[in-house]
Every structure is written in C-alpha cells, then in structure tokens.
Protein backbone atom coordinates (compact mmCIF):
# COMPACT_ATOMS: atom_id res chain seq x y z
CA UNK A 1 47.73 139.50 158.98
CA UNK A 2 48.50 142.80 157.33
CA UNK A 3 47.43 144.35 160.63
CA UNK A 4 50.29 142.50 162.12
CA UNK A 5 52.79 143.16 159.89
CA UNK A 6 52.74 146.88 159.74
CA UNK A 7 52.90 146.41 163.63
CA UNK A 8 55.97 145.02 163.23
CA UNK A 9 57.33 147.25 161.06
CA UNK A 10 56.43 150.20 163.36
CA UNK A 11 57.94 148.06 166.21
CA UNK A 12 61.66 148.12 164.22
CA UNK A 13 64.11 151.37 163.53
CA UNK A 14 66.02 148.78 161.00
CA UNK A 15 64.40 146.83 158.31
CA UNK A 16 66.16 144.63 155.77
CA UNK A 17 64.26 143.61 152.95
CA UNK A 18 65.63 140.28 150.62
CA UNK A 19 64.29 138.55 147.56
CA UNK A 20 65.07 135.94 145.31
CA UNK A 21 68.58 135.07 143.57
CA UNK A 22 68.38 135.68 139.79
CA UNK A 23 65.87 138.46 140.12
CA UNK A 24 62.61 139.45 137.81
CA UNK A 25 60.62 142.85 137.70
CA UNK A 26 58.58 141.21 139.98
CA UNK A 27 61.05 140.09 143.22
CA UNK A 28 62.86 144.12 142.86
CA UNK A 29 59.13 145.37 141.93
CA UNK A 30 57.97 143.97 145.46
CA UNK A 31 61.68 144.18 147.47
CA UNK A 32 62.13 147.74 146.15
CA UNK A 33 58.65 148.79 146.02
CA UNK A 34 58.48 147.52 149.87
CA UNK A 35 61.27 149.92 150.22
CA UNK A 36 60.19 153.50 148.93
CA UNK A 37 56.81 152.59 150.57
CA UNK A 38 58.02 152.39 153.89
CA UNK A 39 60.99 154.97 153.76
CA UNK A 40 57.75 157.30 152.79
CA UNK A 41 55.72 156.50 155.32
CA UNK A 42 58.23 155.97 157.76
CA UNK A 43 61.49 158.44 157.66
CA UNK A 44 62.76 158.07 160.60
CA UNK A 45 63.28 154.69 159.88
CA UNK A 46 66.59 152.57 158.35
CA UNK A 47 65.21 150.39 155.68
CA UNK A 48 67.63 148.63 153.22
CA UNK A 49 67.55 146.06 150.25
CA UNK A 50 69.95 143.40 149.70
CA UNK A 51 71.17 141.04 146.92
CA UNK A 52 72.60 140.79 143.44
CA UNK A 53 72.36 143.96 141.20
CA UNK A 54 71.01 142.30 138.15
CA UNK A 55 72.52 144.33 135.35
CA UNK A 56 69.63 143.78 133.00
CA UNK A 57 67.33 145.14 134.97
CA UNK A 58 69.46 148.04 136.81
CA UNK A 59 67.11 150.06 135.47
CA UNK A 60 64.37 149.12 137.62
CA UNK A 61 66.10 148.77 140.77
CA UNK A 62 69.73 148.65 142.45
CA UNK A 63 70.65 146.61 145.69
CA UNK A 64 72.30 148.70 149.06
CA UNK A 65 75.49 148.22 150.73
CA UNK A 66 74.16 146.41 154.26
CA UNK A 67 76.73 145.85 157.04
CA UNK A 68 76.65 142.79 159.23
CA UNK A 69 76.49 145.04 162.33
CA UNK A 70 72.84 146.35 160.78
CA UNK A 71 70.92 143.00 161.11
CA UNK A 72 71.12 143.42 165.41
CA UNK A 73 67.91 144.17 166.24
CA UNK A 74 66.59 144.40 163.10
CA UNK A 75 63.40 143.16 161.29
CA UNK A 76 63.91 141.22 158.10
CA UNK A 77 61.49 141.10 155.49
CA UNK A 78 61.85 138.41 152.33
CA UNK A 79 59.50 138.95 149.34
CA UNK A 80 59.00 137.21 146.27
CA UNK A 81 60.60 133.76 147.65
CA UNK A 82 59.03 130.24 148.08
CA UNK A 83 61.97 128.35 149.75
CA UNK A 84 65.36 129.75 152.04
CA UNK A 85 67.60 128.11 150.08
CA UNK A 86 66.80 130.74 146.98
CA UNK A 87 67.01 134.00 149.61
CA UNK A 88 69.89 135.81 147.82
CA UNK A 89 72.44 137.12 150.66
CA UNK A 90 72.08 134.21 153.37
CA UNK A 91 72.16 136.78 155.86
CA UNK A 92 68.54 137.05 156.37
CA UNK A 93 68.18 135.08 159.41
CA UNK A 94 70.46 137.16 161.38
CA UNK A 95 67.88 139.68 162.21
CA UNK A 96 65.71 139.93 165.46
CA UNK A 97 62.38 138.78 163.58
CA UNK A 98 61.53 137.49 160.04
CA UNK A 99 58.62 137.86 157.98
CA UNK A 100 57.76 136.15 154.41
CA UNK A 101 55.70 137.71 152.07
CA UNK A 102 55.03 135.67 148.97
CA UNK A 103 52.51 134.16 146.45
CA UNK A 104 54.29 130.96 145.40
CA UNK A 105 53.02 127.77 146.96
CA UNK A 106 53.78 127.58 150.38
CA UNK A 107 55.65 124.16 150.07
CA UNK A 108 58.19 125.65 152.48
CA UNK A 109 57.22 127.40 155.99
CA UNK A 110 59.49 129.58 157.19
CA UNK A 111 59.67 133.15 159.09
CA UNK A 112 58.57 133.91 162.61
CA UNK A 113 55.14 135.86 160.63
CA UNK A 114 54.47 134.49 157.22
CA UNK A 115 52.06 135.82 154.74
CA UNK A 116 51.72 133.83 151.63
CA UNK A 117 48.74 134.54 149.17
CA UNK A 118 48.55 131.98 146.24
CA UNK A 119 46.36 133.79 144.53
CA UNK A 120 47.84 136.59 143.93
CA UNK A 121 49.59 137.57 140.30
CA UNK A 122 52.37 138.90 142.30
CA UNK A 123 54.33 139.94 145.34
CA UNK A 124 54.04 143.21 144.26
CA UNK A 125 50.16 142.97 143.86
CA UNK A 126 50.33 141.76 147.40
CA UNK A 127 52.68 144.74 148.30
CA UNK A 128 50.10 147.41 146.95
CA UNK A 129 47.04 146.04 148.38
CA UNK A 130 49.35 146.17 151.94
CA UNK A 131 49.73 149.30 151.19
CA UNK A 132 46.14 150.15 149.94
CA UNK A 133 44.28 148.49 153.01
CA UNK A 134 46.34 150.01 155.12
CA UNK A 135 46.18 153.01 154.12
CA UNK A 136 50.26 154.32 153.82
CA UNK A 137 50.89 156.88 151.22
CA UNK A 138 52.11 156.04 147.61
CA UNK A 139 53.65 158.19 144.84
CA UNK A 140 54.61 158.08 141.43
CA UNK A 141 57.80 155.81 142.57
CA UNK A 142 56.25 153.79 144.30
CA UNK A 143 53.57 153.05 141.73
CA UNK A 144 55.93 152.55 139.03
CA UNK A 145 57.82 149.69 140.99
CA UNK A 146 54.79 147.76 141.40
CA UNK A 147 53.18 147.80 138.54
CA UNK A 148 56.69 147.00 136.84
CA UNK A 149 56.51 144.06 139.14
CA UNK A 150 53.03 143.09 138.71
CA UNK A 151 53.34 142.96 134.54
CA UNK A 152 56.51 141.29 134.78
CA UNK A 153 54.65 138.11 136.56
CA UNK A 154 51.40 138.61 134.76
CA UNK A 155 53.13 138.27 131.44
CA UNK A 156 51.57 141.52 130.56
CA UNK A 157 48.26 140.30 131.61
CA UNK A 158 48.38 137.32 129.67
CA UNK A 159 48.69 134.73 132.30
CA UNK A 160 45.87 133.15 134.82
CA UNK A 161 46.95 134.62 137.95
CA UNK A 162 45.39 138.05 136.70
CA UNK A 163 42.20 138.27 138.12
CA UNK A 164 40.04 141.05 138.62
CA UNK A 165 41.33 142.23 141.74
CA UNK A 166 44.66 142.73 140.22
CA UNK A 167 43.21 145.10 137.66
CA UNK A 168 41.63 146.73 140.38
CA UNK A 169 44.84 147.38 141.89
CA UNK A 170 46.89 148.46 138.92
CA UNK A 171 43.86 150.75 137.77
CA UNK A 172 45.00 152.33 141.35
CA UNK A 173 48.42 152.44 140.46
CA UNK A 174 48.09 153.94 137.01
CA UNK A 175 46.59 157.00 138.68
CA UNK A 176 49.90 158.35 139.81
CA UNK A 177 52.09 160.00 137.05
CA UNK A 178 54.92 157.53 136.06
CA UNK A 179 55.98 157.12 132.47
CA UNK A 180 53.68 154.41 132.22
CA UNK A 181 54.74 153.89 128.29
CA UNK A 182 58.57 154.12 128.69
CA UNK A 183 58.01 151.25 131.21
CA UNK A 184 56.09 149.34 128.71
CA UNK A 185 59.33 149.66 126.27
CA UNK A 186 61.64 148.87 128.46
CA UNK A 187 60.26 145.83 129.67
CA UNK A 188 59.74 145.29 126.34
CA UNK A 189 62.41 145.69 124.38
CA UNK A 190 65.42 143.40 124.09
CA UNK A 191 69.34 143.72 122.34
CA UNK A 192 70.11 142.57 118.75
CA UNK A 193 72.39 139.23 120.83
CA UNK A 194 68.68 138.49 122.59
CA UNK A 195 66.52 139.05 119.21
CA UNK A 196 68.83 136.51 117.65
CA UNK A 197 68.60 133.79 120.20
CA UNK A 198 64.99 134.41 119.59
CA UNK A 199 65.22 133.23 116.19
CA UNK A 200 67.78 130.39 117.15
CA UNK A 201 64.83 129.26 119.41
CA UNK A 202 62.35 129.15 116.94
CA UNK A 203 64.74 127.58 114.64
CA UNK A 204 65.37 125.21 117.12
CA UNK A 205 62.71 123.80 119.16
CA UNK A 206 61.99 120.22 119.23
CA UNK A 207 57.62 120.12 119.62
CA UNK A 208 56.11 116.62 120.07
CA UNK A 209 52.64 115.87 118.73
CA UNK A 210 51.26 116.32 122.04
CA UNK A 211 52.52 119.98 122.16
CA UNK A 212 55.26 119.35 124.39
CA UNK A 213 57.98 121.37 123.46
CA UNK A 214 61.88 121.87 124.59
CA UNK A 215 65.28 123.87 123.31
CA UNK A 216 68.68 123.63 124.75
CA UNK A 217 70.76 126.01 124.97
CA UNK A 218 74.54 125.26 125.76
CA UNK A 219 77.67 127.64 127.00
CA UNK A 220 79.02 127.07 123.54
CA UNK A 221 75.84 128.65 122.14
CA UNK A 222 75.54 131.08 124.77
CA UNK A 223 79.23 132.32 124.06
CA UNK A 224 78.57 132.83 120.61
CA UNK A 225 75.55 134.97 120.74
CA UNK A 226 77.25 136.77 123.76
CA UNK A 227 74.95 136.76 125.97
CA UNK A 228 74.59 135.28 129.90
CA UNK A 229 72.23 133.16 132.02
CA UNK A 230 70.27 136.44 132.91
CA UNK A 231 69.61 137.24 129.19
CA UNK A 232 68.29 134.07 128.71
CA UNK A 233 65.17 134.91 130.19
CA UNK A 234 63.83 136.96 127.93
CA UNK A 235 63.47 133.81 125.62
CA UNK A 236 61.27 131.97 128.14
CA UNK A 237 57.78 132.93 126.61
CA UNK A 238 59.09 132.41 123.45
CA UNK A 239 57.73 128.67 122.73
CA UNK A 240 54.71 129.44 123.81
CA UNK A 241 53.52 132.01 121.11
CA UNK A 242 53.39 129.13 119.09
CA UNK A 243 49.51 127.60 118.80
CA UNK A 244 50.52 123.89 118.84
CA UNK A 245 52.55 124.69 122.34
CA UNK A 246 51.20 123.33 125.27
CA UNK A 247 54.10 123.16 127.77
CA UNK A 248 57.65 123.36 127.67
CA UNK A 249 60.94 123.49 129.13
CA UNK A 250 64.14 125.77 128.17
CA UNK A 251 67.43 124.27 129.49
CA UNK A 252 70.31 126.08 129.86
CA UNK A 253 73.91 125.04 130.58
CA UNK A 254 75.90 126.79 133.32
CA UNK A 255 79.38 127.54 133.84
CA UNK A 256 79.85 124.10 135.57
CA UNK A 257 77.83 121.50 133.39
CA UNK A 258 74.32 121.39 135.47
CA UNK A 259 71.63 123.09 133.54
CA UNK A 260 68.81 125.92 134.91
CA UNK A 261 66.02 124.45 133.43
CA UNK A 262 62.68 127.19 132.98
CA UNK A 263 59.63 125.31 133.16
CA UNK A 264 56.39 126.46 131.77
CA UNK A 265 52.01 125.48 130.43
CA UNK A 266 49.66 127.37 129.36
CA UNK A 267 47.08 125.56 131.11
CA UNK A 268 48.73 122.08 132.30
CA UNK A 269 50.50 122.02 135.46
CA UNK A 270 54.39 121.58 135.40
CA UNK A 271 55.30 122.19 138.96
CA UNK A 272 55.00 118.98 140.24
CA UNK A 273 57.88 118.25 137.80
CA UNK A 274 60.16 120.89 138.72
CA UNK A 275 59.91 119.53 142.18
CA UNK A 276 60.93 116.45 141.35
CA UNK A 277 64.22 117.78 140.08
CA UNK A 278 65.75 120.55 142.85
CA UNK A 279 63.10 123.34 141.86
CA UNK A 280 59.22 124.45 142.04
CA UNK A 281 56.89 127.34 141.32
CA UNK A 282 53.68 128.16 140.38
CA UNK A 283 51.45 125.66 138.84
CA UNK A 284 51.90 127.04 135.16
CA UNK A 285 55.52 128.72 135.48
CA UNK A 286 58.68 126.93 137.32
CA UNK A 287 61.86 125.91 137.60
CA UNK A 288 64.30 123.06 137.99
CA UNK A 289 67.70 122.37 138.01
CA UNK A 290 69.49 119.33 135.83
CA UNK A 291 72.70 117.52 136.26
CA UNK A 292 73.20 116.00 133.12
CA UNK A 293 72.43 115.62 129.80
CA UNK A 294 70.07 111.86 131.04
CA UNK A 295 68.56 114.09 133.29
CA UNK A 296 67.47 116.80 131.16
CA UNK A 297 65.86 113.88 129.02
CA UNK A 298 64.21 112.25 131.82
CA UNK A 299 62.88 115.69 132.36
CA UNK A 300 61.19 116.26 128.39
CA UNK A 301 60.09 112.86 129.31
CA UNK A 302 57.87 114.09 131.90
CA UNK A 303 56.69 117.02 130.65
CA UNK A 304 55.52 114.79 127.35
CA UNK A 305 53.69 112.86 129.77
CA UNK A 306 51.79 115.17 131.29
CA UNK A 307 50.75 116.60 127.53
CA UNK A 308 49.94 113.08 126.50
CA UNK A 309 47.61 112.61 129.70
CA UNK A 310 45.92 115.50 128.56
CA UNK A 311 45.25 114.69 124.87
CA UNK A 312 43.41 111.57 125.89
C-alpha cells in the first residue's frame, strides 16, 4: 500500500492535501507534516494544504490559498478524516485521483486508493512510518509536525492507541533538533478565559454513580467567559482526571441551537453512541451532534447505560 502511494505521488506535479473541519494537532500534524515531507523530497513538485486556519493552533500550522484551476490533473490526498462529509473545503473530489489516509474506523469507504490503519495512535504516526519505510528524508520541521500530531491524539501518551510501535517512531522523531520542550508548553498551556471554564467544569459536572459523567455548556456561558467552539476543546479531558469518571460527554451549544457534543471512556466504548446521533470516532474518543435539549438527554441516557452494563 505505501508502495503504491508514493507511486502516485511521483506520478502527479500537483498535490492537494485536506483534513478534517475543526482541526487538532493531529489532522495539521499529518496534513502539514504530509506537506514539508513531500515538498523535501520532491521540489519540483506543487503541493498545497487546504482548509480553515484554526486560530488556536496557528502556531502549528497555516492553510494555502488553492485556486480551482489547481485541482485539474491533480492528486488529492485527505488525512486525518473518517467520513466526506467532515473533509473541510468540499473541493477535494475535483482532482484527477484521491487517496485517504486515516486511522479512524473505516465505517466510510471512499477514495480511488485508501489506506486506513486502526491501529495506529495517529495519522501522523501513519505519516512518519510512510515516510520511514520508505525511506524520504525528514528534518527538524518535519519531525516537529508529527510528533505535535502524534501527542495531540495520544493525549500525551496517556491513551490506548499508544503502543510500542508508536514510541518507536517518536524515539525516531525526537532525534532531529526541534524545540521539543517549547512544543510541550504550547500544547500545553491554555488562556486565563480557558483555565476558568476549567474550573466552571469541575464546578459543574453532573457524575452518576456509575461514573457516567456530562457538563453543558451554552452560548450564554460561552459569551461570558469569551471564548469560542474551538476553545472549548481544551476542556475535553477535563472530566476524566477525575477517578470516579468512567465516560462522558461535553455538549456544547452553537450559534444556531444544535449542540457539538465530545464524546469520550477511558476504557468503555462510546462510539457506537456517537453514531447513533450524526457523529463517530474511535472506540474511546468521538463525537456527535444534538438537536435539542431531549436529545442531548437521550444521549447522557446512553452513555449511563453503557456505564451501568459495565458495573454489573
């Protein structure tokens, strides 16, 4: 498979690389990673990203101007993305051929060449060991843009998906001179408006005797701690630091009523759920979307019964 798809990439002058709306370290780590990886290896070649700048994490990466006229013959690559309908920039089937790279559950097939690896922390794990196997070159920017991505989706190592290959492939990464401990502060450090929505959380959260746990977090709220949708992921882990935690769900209200609705178990599985309302993921860390307030219940519902199955 990775034989394949560096043949394709040496068959294209233009390459177009998407990811996921609403992006994390780990859909810019793998886009933008993809990116310097192949410009290095390949500089004769056009290779662009696409999407939404996400201003919170502008310091990672920044998205390209790319004209309509440069999908014609091109080869499109989307990383990082389960389903087409969460592509961002809808312009990704205009190309000449389309390849998926991704390690969410393969629920939907699309792509002309698709390699999806489920066991994998990350699309940017899956983006170094391309790179490793294959043998391209990789520098310190490089490096840095993958291992951003792959400790953004491990949770800093924390969560299942790290195994030992994934050390194996960061130890290869960390070999190359980035600032490997401003990284580390960036990613984790957040602004006094996100350290108090921290506490609001804590102050908050509604936990069930199962360990089934849920906040809400409305536009009124949102307004008054002046902060957006984007900031409210930094919040996400939050419920599960607590020891009496199993799963749990953080709903927030958009603009327009419906509610984004993050999804997430430390050990039992919530996807099923978030497929049940407009959304999916991994096993242990999805989302869903709500349309009302009954729906966001029916949702806590759920997720209660799958901590209740558990405790018997």
């Amino acid at each position: 498979m990775l034989e394949m798809i560096l043949e394709k990439i040496r068959e294209y002058q233009t390459i177009v690389i998407h990811r996921h709306m609403r992006p994390d370290p780990d859909a810019l780590g793998s886009q933008v990673g993809l990116q310097r990886l192949l410009q290095k290896n390949f500089p004769e070649k056009t290779i662009k990203v696409t999407g939404y700048t996400e201003p919170n994490l502008a310091w990672l990466a920044e998205m390209e101007t790319v004209a309509d006229e440069e999908y014609q013959g091109a080869l499109v690559i989307v990383t990082d993305t389960a389903n087409q309908a969460r592509i961002d920039d809808k312009r990704y089937n205009q190309g000449d051929f389309l390849i998926k790279i991704d390690h969410h559950p393969n629920d939907e097939v699309y792509g002309d060449l698709s390699w999806v690896n489920t066991s994998a922390s990350s699309c940017s794990e899956m983006i170094a060991q391309f790179a490793f196997d294959m043998g391209l070159e990789i520098d310190a920017d490089i490096a840095y843009l993958l291992y951003a991505g792959i400790v953004g989706d491990t949770g800093r190592f924390l969560y299942p998906a790290t195994s030992a290959k994934t050390f194996d492939i960061v130890a290869k990464l960390r070999q190359y001179e980035f600032d490997f401990a401003g990284l580390s502060r960036q990613m984790e450090s957040v602004d006094y408006s996100v350290a108090k929505l921290i506490g609001y959380v804590y102050d908050h959260l509604e936990i069930d005797e199962n360990g089934a746990a849920r906040v809400l977090l409305s536009q009124t709220l949102l307004k008054e701690f002046g902060i957006g949708d984007a900031d409210t992921a930094f919040i996400v882990g939050v419920p599960g630091r607590i020891n009496t935690v199993k799963s749990w769900g953080v709903f927030v209200e958009q603009p327009d009523g419906s509610y984004r609705v993050r999804l997430r178990s430390k050990f039992l599985p919530i996807n099923e759920i978030a497929k049940r309302h407009h959304g999916g993921g991994h096993p242990l860390a999805s989302g869903a979307n709500s349309y009302s307030i009954e729906e966001n219940e029916e949702i806590y519902q759920e997720l209660k019964q799958v901590a209740a199955d558990a405790s018997e």
